[in-house]
N, C-alpha and C. Protein backbone atom coordinates (compact mmCIF):
# COMPACT_ATOMS: atom_id res chain seq x y z
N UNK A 1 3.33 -21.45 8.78
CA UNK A 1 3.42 -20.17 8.12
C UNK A 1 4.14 -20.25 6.79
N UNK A 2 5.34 -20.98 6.76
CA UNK A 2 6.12 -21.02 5.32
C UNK A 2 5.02 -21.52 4.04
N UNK A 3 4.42 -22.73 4.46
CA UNK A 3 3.67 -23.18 3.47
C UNK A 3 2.59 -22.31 2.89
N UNK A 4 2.23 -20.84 3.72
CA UNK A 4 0.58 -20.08 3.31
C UNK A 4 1.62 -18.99 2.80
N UNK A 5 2.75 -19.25 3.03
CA UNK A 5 3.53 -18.04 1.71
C UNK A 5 3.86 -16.68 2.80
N UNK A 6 3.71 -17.10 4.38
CA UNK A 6 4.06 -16.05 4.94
C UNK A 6 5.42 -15.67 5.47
N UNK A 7 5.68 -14.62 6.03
CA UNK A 7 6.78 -13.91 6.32
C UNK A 7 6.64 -13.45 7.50
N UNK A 8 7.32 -13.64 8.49
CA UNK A 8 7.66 -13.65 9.54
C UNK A 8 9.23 -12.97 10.77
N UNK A 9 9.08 -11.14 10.88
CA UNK A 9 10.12 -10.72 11.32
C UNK A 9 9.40 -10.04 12.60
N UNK A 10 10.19 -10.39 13.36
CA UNK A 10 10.05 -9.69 14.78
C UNK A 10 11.25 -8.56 15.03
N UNK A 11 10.98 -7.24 15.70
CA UNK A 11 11.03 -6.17 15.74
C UNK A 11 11.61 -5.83 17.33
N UNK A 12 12.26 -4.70 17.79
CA UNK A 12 12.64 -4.52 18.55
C UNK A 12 13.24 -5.00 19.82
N UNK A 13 13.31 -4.48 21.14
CA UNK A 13 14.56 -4.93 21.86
C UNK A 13 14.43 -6.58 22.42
N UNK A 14 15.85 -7.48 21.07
CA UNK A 14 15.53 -8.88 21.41
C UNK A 14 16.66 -9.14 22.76
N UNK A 15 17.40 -8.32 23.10
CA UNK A 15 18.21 -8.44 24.04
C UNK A 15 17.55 -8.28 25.62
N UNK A 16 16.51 -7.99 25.76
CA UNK A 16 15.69 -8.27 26.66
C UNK A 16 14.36 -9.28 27.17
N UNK A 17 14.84 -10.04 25.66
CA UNK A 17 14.15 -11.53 25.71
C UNK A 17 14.94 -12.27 26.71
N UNK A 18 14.26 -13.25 27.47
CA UNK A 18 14.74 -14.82 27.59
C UNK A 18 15.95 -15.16 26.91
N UNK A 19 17.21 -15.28 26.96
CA UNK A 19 17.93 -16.10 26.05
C UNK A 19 17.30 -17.42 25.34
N UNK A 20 16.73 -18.31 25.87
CA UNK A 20 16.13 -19.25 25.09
C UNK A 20 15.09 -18.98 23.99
N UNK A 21 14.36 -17.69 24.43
CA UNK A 21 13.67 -17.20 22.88
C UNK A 21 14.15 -16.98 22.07
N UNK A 22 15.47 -16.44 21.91
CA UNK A 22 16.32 -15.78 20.38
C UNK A 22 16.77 -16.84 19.70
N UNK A 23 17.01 -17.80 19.85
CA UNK A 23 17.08 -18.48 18.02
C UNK A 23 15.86 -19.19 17.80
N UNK A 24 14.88 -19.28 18.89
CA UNK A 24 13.69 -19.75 17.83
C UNK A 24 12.84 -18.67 17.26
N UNK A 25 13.08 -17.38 17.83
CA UNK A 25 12.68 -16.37 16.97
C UNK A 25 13.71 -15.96 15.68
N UNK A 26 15.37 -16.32 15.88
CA UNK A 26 15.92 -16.42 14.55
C UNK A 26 15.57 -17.62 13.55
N UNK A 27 14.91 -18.88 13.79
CA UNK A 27 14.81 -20.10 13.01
C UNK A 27 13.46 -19.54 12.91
N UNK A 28 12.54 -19.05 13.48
CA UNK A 28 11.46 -18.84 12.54
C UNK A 28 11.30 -17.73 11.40
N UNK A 29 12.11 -16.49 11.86
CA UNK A 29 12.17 -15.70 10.61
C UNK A 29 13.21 -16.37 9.38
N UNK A 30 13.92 -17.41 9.68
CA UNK A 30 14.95 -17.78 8.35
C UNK A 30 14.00 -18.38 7.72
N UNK A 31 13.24 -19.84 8.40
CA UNK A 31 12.18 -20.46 7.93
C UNK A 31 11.23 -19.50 7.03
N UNK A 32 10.75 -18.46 7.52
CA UNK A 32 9.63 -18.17 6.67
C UNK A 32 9.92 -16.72 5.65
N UNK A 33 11.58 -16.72 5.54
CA UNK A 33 12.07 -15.46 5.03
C UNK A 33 11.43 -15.47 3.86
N UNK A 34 11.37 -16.55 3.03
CA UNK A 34 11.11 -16.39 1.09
C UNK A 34 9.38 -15.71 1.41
N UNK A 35 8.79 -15.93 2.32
CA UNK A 35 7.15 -16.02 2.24
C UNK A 35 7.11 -14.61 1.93
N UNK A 36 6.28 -14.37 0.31
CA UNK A 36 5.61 -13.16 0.05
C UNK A 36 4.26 -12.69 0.04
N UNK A 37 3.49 -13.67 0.46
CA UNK A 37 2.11 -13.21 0.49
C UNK A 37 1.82 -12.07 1.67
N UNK A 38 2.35 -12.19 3.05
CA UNK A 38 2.17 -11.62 4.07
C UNK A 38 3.01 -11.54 4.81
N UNK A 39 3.51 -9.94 5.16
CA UNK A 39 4.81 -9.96 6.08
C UNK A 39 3.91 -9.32 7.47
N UNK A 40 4.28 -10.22 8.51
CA UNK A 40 3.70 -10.29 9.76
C UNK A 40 5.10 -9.65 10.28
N UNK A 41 4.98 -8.56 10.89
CA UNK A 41 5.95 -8.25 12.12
C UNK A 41 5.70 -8.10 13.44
N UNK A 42 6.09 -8.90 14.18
CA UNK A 42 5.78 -8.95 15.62
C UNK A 42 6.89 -7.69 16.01
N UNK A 43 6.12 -6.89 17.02
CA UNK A 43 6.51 -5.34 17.80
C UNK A 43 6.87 -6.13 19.36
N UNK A 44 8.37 -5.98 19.81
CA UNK A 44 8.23 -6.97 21.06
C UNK A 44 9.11 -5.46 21.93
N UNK A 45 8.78 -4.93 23.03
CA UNK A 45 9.77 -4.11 23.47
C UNK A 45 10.20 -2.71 22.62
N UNK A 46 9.31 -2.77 21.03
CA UNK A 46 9.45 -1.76 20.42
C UNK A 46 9.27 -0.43 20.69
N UNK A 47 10.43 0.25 20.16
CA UNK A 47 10.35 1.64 19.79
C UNK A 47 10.64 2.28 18.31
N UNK A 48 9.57 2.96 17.55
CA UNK A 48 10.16 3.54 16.36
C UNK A 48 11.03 4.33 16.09
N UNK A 49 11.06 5.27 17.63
CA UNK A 49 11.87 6.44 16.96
C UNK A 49 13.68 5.64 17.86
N UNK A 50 13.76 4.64 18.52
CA UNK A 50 15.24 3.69 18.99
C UNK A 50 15.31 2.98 17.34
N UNK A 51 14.44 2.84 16.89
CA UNK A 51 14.48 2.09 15.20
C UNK A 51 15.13 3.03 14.18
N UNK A 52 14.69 3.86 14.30
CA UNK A 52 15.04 5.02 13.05
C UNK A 52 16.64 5.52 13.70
N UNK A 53 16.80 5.84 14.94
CA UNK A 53 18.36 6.35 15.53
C UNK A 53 19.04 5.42 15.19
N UNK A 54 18.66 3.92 15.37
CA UNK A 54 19.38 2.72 14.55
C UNK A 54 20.07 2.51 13.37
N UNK A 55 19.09 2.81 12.51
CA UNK A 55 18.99 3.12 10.98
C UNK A 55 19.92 4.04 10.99
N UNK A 56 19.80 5.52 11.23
CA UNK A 56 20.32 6.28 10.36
C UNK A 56 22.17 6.04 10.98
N UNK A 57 22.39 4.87 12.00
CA UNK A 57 23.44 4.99 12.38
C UNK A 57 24.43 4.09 11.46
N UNK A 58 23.70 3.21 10.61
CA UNK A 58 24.44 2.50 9.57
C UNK A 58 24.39 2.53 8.32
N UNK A 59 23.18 3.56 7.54
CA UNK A 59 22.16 3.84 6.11
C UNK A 59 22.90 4.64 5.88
N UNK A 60 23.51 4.85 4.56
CA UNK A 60 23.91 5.61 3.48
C UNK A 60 23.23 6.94 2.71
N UNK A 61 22.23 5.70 2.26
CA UNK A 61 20.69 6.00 1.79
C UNK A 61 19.55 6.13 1.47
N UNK A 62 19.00 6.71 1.27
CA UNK A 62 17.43 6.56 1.82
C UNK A 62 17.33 4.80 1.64
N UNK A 63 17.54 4.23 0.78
CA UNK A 63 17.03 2.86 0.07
C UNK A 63 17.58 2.13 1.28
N UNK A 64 18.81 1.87 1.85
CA UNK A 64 19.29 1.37 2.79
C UNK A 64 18.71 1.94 4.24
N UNK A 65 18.32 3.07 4.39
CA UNK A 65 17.74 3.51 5.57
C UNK A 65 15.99 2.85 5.24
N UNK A 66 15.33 2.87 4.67
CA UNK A 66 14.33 1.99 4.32
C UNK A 66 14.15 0.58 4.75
N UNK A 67 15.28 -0.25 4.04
CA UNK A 67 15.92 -2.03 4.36
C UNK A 67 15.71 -1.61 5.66
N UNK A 68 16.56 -0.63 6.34
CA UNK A 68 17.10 -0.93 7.48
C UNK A 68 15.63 -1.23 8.51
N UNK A 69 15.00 -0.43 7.58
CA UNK A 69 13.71 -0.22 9.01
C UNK A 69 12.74 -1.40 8.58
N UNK A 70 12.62 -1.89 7.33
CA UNK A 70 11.28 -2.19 6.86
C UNK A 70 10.55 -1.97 5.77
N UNK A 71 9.53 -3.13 5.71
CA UNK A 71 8.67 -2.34 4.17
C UNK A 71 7.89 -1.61 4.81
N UNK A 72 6.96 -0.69 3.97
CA UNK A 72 6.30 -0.01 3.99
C UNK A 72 4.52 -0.79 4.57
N UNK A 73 4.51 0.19 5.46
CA UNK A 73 2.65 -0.61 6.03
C UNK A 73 1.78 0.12 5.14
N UNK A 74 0.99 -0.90 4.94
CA UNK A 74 -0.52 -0.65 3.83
C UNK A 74 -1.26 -0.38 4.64
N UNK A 75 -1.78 -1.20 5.96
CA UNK A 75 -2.83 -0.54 6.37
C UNK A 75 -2.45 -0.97 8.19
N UNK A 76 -2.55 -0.20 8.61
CA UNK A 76 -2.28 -0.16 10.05
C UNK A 76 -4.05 -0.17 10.78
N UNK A 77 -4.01 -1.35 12.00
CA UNK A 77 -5.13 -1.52 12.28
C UNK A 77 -4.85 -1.02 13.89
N UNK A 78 -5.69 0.26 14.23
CA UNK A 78 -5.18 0.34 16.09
C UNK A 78 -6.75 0.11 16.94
N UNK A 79 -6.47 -0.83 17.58
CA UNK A 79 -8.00 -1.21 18.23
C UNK A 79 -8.33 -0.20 19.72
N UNK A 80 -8.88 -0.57 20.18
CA UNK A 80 -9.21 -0.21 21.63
C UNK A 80 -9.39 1.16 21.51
N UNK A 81 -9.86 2.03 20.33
CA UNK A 81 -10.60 3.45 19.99
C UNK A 81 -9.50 4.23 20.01
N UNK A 82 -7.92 3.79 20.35
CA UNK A 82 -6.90 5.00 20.21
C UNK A 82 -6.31 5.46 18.83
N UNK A 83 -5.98 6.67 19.08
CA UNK A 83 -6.15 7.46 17.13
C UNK A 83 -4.78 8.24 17.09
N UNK A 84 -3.93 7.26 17.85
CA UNK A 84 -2.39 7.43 17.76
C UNK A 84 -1.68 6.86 17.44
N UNK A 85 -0.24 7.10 16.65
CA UNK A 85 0.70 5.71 16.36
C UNK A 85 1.55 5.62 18.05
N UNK A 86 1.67 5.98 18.86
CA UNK A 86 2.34 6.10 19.96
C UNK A 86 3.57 5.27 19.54
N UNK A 87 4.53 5.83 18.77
CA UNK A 87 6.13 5.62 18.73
C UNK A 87 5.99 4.61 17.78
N UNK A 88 4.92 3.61 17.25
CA UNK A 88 4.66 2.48 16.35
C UNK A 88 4.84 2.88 14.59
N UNK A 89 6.20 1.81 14.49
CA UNK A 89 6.07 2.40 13.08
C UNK A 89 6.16 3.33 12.30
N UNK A 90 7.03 4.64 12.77
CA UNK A 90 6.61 5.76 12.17
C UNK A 90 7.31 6.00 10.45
N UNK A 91 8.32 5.56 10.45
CA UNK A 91 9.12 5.88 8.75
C UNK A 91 7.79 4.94 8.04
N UNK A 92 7.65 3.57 8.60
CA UNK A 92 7.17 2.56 7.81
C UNK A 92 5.39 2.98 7.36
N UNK A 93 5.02 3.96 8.00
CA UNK A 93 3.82 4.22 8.00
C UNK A 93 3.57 5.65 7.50
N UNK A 94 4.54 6.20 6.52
CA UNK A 94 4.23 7.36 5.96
C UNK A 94 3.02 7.40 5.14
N UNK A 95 2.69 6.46 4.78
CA UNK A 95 1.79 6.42 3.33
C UNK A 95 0.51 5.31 3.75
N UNK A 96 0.50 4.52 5.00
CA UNK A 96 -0.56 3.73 4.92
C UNK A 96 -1.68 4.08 5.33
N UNK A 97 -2.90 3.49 5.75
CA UNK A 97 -4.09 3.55 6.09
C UNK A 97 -4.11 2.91 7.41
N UNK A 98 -4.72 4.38 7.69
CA UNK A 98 -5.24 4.06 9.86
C UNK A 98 -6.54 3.75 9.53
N UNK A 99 -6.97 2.31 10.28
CA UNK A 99 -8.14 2.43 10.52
C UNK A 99 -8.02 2.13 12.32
N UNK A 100 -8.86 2.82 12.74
CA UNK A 100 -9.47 2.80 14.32
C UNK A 100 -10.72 2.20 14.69
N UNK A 101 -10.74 1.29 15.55
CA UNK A 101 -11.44 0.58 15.47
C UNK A 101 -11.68 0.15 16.80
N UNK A 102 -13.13 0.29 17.86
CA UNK A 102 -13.17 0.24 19.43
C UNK A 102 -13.09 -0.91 19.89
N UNK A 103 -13.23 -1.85 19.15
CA UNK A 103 -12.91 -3.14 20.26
C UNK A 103 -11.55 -3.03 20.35
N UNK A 104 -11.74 -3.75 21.78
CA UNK A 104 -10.31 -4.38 22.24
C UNK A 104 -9.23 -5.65 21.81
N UNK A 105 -7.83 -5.53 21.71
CA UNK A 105 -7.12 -6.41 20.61
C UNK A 105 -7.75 -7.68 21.40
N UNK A 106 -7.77 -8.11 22.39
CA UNK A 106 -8.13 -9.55 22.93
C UNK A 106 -9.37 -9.92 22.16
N UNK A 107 -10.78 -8.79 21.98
CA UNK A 107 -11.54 -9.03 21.06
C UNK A 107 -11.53 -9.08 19.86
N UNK A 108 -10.38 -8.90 19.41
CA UNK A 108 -10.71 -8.75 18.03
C UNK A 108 -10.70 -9.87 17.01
N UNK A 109 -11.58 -10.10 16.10
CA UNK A 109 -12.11 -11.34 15.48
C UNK A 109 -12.01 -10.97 13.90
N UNK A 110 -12.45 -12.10 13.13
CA UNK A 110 -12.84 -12.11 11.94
C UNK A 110 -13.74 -10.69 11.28
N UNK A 111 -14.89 -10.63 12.44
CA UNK A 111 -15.45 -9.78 11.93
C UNK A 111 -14.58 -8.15 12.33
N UNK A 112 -13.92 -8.25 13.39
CA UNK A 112 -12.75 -7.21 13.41
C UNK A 112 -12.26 -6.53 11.69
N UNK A 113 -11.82 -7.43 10.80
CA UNK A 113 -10.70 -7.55 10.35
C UNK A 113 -11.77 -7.50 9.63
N UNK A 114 -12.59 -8.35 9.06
CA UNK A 114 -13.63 -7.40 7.73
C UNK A 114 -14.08 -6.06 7.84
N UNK A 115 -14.32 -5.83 9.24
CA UNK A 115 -14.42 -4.16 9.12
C UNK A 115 -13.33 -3.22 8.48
N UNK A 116 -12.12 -3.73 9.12
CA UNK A 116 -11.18 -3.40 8.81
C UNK A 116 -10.63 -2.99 7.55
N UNK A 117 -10.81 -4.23 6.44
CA UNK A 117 -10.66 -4.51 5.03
C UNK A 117 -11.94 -4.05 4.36
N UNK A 118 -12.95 -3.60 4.93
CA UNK A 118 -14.10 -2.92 3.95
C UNK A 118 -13.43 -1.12 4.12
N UNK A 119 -13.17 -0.90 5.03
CA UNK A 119 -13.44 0.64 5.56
C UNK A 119 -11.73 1.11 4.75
N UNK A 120 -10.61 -0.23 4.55
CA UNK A 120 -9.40 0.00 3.61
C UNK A 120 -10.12 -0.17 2.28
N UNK A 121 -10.57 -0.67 2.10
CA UNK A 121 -11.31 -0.99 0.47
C UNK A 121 -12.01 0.14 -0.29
N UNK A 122 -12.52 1.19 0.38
CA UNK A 122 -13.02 2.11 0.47
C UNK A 122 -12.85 3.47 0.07
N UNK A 123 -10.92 3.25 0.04
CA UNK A 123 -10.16 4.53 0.28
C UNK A 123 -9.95 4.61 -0.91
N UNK A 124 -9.47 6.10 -1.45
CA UNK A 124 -8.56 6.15 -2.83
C UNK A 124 -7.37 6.66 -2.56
N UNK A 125 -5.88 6.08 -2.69
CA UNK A 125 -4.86 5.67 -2.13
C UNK A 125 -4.11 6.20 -3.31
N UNK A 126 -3.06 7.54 -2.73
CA UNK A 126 -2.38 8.96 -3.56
C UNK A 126 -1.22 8.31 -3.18
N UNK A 127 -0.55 7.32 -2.34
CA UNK A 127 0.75 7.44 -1.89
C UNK A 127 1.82 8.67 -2.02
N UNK A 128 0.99 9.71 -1.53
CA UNK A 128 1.03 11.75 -1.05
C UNK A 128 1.06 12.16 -2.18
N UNK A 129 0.88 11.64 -3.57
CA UNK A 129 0.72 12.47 -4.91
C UNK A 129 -0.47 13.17 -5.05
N UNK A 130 -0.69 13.76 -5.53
CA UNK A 130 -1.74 14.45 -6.16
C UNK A 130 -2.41 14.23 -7.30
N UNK A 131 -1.87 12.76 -8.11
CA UNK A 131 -2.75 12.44 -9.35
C UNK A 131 -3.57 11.38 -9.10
N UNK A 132 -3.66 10.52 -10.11
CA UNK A 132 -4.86 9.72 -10.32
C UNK A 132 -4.93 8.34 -8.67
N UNK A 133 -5.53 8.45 -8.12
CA UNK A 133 -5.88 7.34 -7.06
C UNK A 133 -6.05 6.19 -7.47
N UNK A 134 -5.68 5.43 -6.35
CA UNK A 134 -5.68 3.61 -6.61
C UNK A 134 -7.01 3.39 -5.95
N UNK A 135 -7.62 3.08 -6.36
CA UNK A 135 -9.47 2.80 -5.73
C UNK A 135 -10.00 1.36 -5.88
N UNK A 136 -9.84 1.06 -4.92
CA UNK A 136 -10.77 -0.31 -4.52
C UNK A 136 -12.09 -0.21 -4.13
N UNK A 137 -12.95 -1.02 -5.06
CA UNK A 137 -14.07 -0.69 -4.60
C UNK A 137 -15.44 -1.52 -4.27
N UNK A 138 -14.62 -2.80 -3.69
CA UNK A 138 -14.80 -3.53 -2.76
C UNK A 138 -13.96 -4.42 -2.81
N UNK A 139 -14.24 -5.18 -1.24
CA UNK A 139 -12.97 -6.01 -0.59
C UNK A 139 -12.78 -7.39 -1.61
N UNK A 140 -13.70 -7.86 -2.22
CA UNK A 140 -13.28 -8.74 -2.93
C UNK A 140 -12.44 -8.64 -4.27
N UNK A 141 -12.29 -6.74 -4.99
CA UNK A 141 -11.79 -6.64 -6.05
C UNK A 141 -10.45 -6.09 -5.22
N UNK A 142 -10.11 -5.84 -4.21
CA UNK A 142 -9.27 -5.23 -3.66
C UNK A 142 -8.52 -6.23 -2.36
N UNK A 143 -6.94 -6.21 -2.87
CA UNK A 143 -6.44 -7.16 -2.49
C UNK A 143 -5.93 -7.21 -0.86
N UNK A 144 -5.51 -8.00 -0.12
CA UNK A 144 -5.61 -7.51 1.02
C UNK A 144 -4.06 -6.15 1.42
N UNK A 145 -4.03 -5.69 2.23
CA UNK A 145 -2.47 -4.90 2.55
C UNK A 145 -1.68 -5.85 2.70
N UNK A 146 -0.45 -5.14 2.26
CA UNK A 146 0.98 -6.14 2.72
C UNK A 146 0.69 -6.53 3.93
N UNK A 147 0.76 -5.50 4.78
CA UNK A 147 1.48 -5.69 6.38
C UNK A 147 -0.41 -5.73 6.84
N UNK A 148 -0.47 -6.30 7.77
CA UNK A 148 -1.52 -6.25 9.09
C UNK A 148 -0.71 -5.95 10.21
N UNK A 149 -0.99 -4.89 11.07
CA UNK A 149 -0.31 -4.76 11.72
C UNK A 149 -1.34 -4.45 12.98
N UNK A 150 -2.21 -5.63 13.53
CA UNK A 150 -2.59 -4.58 14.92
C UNK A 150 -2.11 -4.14 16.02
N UNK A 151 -2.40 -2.74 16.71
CA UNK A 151 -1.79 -2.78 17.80
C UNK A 151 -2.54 -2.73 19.48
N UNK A 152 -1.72 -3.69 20.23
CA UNK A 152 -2.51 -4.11 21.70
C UNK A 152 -2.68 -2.49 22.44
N UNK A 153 -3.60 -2.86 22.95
CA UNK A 153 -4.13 -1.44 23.86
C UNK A 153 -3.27 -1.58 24.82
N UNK A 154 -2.28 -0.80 24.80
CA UNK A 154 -0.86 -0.66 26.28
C UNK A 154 -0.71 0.88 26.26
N UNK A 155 -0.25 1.11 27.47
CA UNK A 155 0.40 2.78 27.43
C UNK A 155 2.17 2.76 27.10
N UNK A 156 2.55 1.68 26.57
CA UNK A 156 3.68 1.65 25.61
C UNK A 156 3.61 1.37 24.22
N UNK A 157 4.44 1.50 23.38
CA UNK A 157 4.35 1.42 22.17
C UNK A 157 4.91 -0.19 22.03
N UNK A 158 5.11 -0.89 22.67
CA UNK A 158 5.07 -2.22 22.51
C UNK A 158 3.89 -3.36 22.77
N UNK A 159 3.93 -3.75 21.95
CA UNK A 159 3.08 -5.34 21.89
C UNK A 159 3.45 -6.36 21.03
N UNK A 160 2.95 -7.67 21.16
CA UNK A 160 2.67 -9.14 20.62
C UNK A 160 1.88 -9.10 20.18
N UNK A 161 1.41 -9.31 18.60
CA UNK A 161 0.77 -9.21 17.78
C UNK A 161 0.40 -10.66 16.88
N UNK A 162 -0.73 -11.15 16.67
CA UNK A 162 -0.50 -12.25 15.64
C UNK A 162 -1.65 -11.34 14.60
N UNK A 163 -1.66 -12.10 13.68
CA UNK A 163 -2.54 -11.73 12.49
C UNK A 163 -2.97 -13.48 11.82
N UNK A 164 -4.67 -13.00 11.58
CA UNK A 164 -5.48 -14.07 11.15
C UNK A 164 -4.67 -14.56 9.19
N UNK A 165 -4.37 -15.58 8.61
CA UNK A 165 -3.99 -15.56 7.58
C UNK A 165 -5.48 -15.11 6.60
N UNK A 166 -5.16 -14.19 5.43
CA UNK A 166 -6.21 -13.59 4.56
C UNK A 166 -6.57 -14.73 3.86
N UNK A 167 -8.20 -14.57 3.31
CA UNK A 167 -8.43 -15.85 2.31
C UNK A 167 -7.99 -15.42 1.01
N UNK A 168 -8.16 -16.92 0.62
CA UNK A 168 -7.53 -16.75 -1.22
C UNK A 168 -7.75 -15.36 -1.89
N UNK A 169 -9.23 -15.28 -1.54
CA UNK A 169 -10.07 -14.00 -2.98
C UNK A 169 -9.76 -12.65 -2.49
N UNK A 170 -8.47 -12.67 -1.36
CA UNK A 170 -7.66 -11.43 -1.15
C UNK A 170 -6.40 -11.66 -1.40
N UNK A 171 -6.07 -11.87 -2.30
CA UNK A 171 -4.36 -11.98 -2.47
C UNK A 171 -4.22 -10.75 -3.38
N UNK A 172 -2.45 -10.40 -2.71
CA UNK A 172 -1.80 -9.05 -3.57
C UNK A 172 -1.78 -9.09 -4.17
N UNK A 173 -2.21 -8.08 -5.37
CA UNK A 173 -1.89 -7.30 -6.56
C UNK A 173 -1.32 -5.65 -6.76
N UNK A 174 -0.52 -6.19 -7.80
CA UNK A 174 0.72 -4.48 -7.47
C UNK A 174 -0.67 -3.99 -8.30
N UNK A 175 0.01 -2.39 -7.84
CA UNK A 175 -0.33 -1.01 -8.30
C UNK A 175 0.39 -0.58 -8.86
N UNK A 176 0.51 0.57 -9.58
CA UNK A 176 1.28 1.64 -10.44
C UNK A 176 2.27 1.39 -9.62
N UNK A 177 2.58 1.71 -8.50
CA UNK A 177 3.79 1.46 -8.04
C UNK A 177 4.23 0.41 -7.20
N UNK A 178 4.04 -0.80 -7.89
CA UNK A 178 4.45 -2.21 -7.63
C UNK A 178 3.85 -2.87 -6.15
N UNK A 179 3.24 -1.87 -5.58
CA UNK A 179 2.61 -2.00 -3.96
C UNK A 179 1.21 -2.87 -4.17
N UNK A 180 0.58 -3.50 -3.26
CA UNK A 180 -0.49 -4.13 -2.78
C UNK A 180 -1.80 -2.57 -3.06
N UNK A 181 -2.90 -2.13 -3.04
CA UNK A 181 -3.51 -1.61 -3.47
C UNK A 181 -3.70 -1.37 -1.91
């Protein structure tokens, strides 16, 4: 992962890991901290709204209540036809793109994830303003989202998540406001 420029943070309750999982889940996020092409966050035991009570218990301000939680998701992918964030992500996902999508996460493939990135490519993207839109208008002029984030079909808001690495002729490019398109 360090070498494809990725980034690597895992998310929620690590105190109910294995003790032997927590420092190779701390040596892999140090390892791949610099990586900016793609921030992968694994959801393990997660809750958004135990995330945000977190946050606001040490944040000042917004900017630090932000850090505290996360960057911001570009495009949120939820498989298995559900058209809910169920507790997933919620500060981090004010502004991104739901796509829904019926296969199941065990199925989900390459061609998953081009659906995915055509039907984001598609959009014209206000980040809640009302002026001029960021418009991609196709997947090859339009770079991939920061975050991939899919989520496993559970009746909790937790899952294990990996994400396929994007090819070259999708790499980020800022927008008006320094974001991935």
């Amino acid at each position: 992962m360090p070498a494809r420029g990725h980034h690597l943070s895992v998310i929620g309750r690590r105190d109910r890991l294995p003790e032997f999982l927590i420092p190779l889940i701390e040596s892999a996020e140090r390892e791949t901290a610099s990586g900016s092409r793609l921030h992968l966050r694994l959801a393990v035991d997660y809750s958004s709204r135990d995330a945000i009570l977190e946050a606001s218990r040490h944040a000042r301000t917004r900017e630090e209540f932000s850090a505290a939680l996360g960057p911001d998701v570009d495009l949120l992918i939820r498989t298995a036809g559900e058209q809910r964030l169920s507790d997933f992500l919620l500060w981090e996902c004010a502004y991104a793109e739901m796509v829904f999508l019926p296969v199941l996460w065990p199925d989900f493939d390459a061609r998953s994830l081009d659906e995915a990135l055509h039907q984001y490519a598609s959009r014209e993207r206000r980040f809640g303003g009302l002026g001029a839109a960021v418009t991609c208008t196709a997947v090859r002029e339009c770079p991939a989202p920061a975050a991939f984030l899919p989520t496993a079909h559970r009746n909790t808001a937790s899952s294990t998540t990996a994400a396929p690495a994007f090819p070259d002729s999708l790499q980020p490019a800022p927008d008006r406001r320094g974001r991935s398109c």
